[in-house]
N, C-alpha and C. Protein backbone atom coordinates (compact mmCIF):
# COMPACT_ATOMS: atom_id res chain seq x y z
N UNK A 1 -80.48 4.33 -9.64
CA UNK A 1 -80.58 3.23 -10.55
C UNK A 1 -79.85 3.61 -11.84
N UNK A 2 -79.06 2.99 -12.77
CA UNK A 2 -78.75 3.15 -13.36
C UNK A 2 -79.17 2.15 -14.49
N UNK A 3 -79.33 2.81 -15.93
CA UNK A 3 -79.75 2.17 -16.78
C UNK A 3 -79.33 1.98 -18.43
N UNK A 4 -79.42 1.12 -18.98
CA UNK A 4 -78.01 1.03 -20.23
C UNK A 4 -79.65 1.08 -21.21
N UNK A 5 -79.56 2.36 -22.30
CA UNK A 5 -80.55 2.46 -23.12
C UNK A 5 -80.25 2.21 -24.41
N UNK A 6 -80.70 1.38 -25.43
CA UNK A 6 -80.76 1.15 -27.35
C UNK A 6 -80.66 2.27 -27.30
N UNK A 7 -79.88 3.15 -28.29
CA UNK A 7 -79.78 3.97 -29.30
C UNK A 7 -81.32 4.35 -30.45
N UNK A 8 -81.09 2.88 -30.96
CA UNK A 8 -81.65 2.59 -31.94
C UNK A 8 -83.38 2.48 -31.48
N UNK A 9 -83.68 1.52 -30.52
CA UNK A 9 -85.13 1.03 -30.43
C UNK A 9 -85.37 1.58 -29.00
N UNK A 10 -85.08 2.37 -28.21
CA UNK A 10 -85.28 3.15 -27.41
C UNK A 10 -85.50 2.17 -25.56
N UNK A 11 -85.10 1.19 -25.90
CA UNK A 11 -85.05 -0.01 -25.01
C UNK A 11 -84.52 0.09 -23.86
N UNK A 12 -84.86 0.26 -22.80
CA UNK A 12 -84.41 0.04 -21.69
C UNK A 12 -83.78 -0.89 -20.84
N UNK A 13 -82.67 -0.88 -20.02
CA UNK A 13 -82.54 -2.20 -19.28
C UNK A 13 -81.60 -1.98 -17.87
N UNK A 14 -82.42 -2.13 -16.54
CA UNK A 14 -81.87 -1.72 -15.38
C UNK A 14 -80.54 -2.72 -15.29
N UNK A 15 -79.10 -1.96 -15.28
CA UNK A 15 -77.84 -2.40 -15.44
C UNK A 15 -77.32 -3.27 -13.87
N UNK A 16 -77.46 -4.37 -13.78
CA UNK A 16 -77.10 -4.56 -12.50
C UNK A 16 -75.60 -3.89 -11.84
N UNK A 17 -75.03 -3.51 -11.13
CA UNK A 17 -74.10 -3.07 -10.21
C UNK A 17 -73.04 -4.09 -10.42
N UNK A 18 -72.10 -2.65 -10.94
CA UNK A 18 -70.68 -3.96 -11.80
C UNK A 18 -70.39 -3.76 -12.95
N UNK A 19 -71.51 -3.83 -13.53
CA UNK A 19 -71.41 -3.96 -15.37
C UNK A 19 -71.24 -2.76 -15.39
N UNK A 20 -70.37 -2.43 -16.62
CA UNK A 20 -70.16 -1.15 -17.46
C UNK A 20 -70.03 -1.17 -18.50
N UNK A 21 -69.90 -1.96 -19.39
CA UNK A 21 -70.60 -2.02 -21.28
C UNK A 21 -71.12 -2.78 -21.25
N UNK A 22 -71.97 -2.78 -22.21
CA UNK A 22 -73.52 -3.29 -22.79
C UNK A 22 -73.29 -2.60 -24.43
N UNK A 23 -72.00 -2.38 -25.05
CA UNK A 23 -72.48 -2.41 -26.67
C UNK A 23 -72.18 -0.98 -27.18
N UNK A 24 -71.69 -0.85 -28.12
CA UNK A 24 -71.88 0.67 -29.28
C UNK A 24 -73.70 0.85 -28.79
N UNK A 25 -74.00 -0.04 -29.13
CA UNK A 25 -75.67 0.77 -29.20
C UNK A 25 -76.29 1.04 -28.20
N UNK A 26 -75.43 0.82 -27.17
CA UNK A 26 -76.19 1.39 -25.92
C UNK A 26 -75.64 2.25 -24.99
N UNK A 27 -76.06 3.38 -24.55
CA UNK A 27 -75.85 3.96 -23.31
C UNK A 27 -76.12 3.93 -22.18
N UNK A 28 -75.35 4.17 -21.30
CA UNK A 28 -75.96 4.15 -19.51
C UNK A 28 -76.00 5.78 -19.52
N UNK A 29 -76.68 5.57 -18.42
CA UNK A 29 -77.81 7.06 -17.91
C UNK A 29 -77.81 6.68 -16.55
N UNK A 30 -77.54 7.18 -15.68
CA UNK A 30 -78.40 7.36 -14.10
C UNK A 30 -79.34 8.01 -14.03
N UNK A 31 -80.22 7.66 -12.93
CA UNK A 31 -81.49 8.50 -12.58
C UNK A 31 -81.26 8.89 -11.39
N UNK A 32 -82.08 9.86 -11.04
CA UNK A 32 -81.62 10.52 -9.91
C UNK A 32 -82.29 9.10 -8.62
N UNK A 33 -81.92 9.99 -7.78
CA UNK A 33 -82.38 9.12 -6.58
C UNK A 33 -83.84 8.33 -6.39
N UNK A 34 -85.03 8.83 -7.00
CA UNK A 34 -86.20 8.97 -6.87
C UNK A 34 -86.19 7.82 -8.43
N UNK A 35 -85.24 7.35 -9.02
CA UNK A 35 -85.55 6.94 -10.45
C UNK A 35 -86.00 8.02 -11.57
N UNK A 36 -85.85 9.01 -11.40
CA UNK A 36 -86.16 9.77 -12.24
C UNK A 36 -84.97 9.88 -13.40
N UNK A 37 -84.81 10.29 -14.86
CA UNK A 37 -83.94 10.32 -15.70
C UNK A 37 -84.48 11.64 -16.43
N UNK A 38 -83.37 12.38 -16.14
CA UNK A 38 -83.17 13.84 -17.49
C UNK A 38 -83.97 13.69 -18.19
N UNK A 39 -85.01 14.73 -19.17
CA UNK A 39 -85.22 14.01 -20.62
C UNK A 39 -85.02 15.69 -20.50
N UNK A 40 -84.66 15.99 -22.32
CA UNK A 40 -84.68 17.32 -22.96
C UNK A 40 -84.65 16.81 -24.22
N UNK A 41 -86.03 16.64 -24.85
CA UNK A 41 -86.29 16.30 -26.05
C UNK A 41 -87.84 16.58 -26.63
N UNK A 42 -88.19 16.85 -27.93
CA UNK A 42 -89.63 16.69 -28.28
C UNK A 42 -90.00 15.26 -28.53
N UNK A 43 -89.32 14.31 -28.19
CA UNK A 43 -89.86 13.07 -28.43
C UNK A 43 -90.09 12.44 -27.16
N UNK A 44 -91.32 11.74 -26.94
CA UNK A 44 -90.93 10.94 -26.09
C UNK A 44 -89.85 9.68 -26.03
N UNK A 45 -89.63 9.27 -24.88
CA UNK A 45 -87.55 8.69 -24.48
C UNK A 45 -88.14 7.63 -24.57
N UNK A 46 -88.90 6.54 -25.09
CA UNK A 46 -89.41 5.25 -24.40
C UNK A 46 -90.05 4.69 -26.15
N UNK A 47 -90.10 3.54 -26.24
CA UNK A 47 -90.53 2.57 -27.57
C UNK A 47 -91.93 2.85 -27.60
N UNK A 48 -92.71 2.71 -28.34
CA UNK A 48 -94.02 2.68 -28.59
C UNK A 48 -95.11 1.62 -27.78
N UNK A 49 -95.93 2.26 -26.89
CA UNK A 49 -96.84 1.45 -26.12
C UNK A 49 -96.42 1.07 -24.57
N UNK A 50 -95.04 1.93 -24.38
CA UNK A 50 -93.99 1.54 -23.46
C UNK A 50 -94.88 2.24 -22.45
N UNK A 51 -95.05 1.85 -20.96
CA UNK A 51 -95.04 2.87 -20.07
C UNK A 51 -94.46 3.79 -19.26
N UNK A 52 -94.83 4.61 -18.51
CA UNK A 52 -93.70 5.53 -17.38
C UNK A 52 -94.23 5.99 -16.72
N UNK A 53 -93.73 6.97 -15.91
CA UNK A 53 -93.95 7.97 -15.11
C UNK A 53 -93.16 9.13 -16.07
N UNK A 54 -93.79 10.62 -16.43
CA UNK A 54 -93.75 11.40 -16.75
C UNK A 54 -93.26 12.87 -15.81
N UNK A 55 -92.81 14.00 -15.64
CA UNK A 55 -92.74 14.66 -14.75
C UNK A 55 -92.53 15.66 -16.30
N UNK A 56 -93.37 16.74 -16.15
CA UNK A 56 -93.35 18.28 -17.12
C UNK A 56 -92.86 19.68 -16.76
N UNK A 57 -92.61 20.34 -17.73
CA UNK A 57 -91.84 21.06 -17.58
C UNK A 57 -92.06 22.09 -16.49
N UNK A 58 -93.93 22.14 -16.49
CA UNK A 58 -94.83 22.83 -15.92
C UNK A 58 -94.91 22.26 -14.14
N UNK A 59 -94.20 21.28 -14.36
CA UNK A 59 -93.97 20.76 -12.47
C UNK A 59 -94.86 19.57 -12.84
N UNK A 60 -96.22 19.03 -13.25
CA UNK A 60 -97.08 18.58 -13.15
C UNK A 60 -96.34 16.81 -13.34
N UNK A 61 -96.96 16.29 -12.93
CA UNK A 61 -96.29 14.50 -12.92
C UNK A 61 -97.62 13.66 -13.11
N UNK A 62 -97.29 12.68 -14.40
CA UNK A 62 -98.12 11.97 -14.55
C UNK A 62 -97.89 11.00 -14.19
N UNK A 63 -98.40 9.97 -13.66
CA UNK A 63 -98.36 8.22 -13.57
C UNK A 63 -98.66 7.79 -14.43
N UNK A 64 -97.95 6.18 -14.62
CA UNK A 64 -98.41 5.08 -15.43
C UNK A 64 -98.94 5.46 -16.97
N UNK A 65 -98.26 6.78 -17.32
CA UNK A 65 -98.70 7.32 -18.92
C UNK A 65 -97.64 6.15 -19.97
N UNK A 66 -98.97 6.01 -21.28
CA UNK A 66 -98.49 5.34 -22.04
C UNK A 66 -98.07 5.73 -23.05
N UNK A 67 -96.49 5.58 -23.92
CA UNK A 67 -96.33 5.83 -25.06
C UNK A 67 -97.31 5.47 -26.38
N UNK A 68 -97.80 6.29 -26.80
CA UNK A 68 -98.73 6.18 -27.73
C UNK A 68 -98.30 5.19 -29.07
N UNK A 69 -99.03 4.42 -29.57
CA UNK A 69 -98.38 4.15 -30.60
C UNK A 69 -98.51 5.25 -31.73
N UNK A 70 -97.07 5.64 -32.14
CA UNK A 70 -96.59 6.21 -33.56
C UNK A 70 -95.99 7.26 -33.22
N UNK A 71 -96.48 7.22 -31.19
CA UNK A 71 -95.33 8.78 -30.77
C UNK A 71 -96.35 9.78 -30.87
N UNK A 72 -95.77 11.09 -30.46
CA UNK A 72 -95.65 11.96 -30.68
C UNK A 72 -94.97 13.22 -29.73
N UNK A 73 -94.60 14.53 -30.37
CA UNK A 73 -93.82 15.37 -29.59
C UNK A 73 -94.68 16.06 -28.92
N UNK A 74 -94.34 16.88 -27.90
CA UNK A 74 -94.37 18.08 -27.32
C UNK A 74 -93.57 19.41 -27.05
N UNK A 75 -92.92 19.41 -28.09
CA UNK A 75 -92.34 20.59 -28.53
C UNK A 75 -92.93 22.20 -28.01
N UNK A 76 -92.44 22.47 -27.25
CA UNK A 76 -92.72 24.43 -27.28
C UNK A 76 -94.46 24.08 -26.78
N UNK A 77 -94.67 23.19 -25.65
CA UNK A 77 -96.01 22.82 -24.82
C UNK A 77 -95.63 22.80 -23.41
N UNK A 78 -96.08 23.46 -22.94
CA UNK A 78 -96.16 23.21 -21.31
C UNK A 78 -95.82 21.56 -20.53
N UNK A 79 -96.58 21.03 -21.82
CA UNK A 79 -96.32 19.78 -21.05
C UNK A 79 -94.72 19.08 -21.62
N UNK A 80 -94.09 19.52 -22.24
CA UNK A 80 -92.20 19.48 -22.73
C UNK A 80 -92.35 18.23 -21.17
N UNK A 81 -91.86 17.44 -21.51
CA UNK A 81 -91.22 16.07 -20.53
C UNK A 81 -89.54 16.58 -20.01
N UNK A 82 -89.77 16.93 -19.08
CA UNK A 82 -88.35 17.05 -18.46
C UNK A 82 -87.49 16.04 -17.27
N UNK A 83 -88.30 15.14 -17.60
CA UNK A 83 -87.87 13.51 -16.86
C UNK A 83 -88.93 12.98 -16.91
N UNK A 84 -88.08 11.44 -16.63
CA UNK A 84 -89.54 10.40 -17.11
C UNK A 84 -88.91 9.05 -16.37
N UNK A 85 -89.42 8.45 -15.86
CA UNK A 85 -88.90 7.37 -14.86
C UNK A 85 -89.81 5.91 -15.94
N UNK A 86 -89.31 4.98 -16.27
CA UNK A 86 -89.49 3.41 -16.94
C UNK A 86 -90.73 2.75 -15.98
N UNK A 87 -91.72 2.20 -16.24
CA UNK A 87 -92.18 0.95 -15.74
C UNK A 87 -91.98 -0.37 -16.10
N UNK A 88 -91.44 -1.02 -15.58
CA UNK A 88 -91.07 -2.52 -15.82
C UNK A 88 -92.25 -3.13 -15.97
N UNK A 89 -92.37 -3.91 -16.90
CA UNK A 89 -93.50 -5.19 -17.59
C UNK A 89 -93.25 -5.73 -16.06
């Protein structure tokens, strides 16, 4: 699946097959086969209140986890997000 992400508001949007710009403010990303997408960051990749699927650094995979509102990192924690797959509303 491939997906064109805001810069700015962390927004997601599954790119239908074909399209290749969507904007300065946005990037495409593929996910692997499984929908999964890279992350290497202390932030979580997703808007506030957003949901996902989580996968840690530690192997461990969460379901249906929610972005908290106001965020927060996991920096130098076991649980470091090293992919994270979108749930669609």
């Amino acid at each position: 699946m491939i997906y064109a992400i805001n810069k700015r508001t962390k927004e997601h949007r599954v790119v239908p097959d074909g399209v290749k710009k969507h904007g300065a403010d946005w990037r495409i990303v593929e996910s692997d086969s499984y929908g999964w997408i890279p992350w290497n960051s202390e932030k979580l990749p997703l808007p506030d209140g957003s949901r996902m699927d989580i996968r840690t650094r530690n192997g461990n995979t969460y379901l249906n986890f929610e972005q908290p509102a106001g965020g927060f990192t996991t920096s130098g924690h076991p649980l470091d997000i090293n992919a994270y797959r979108p749930i669609a509303d």
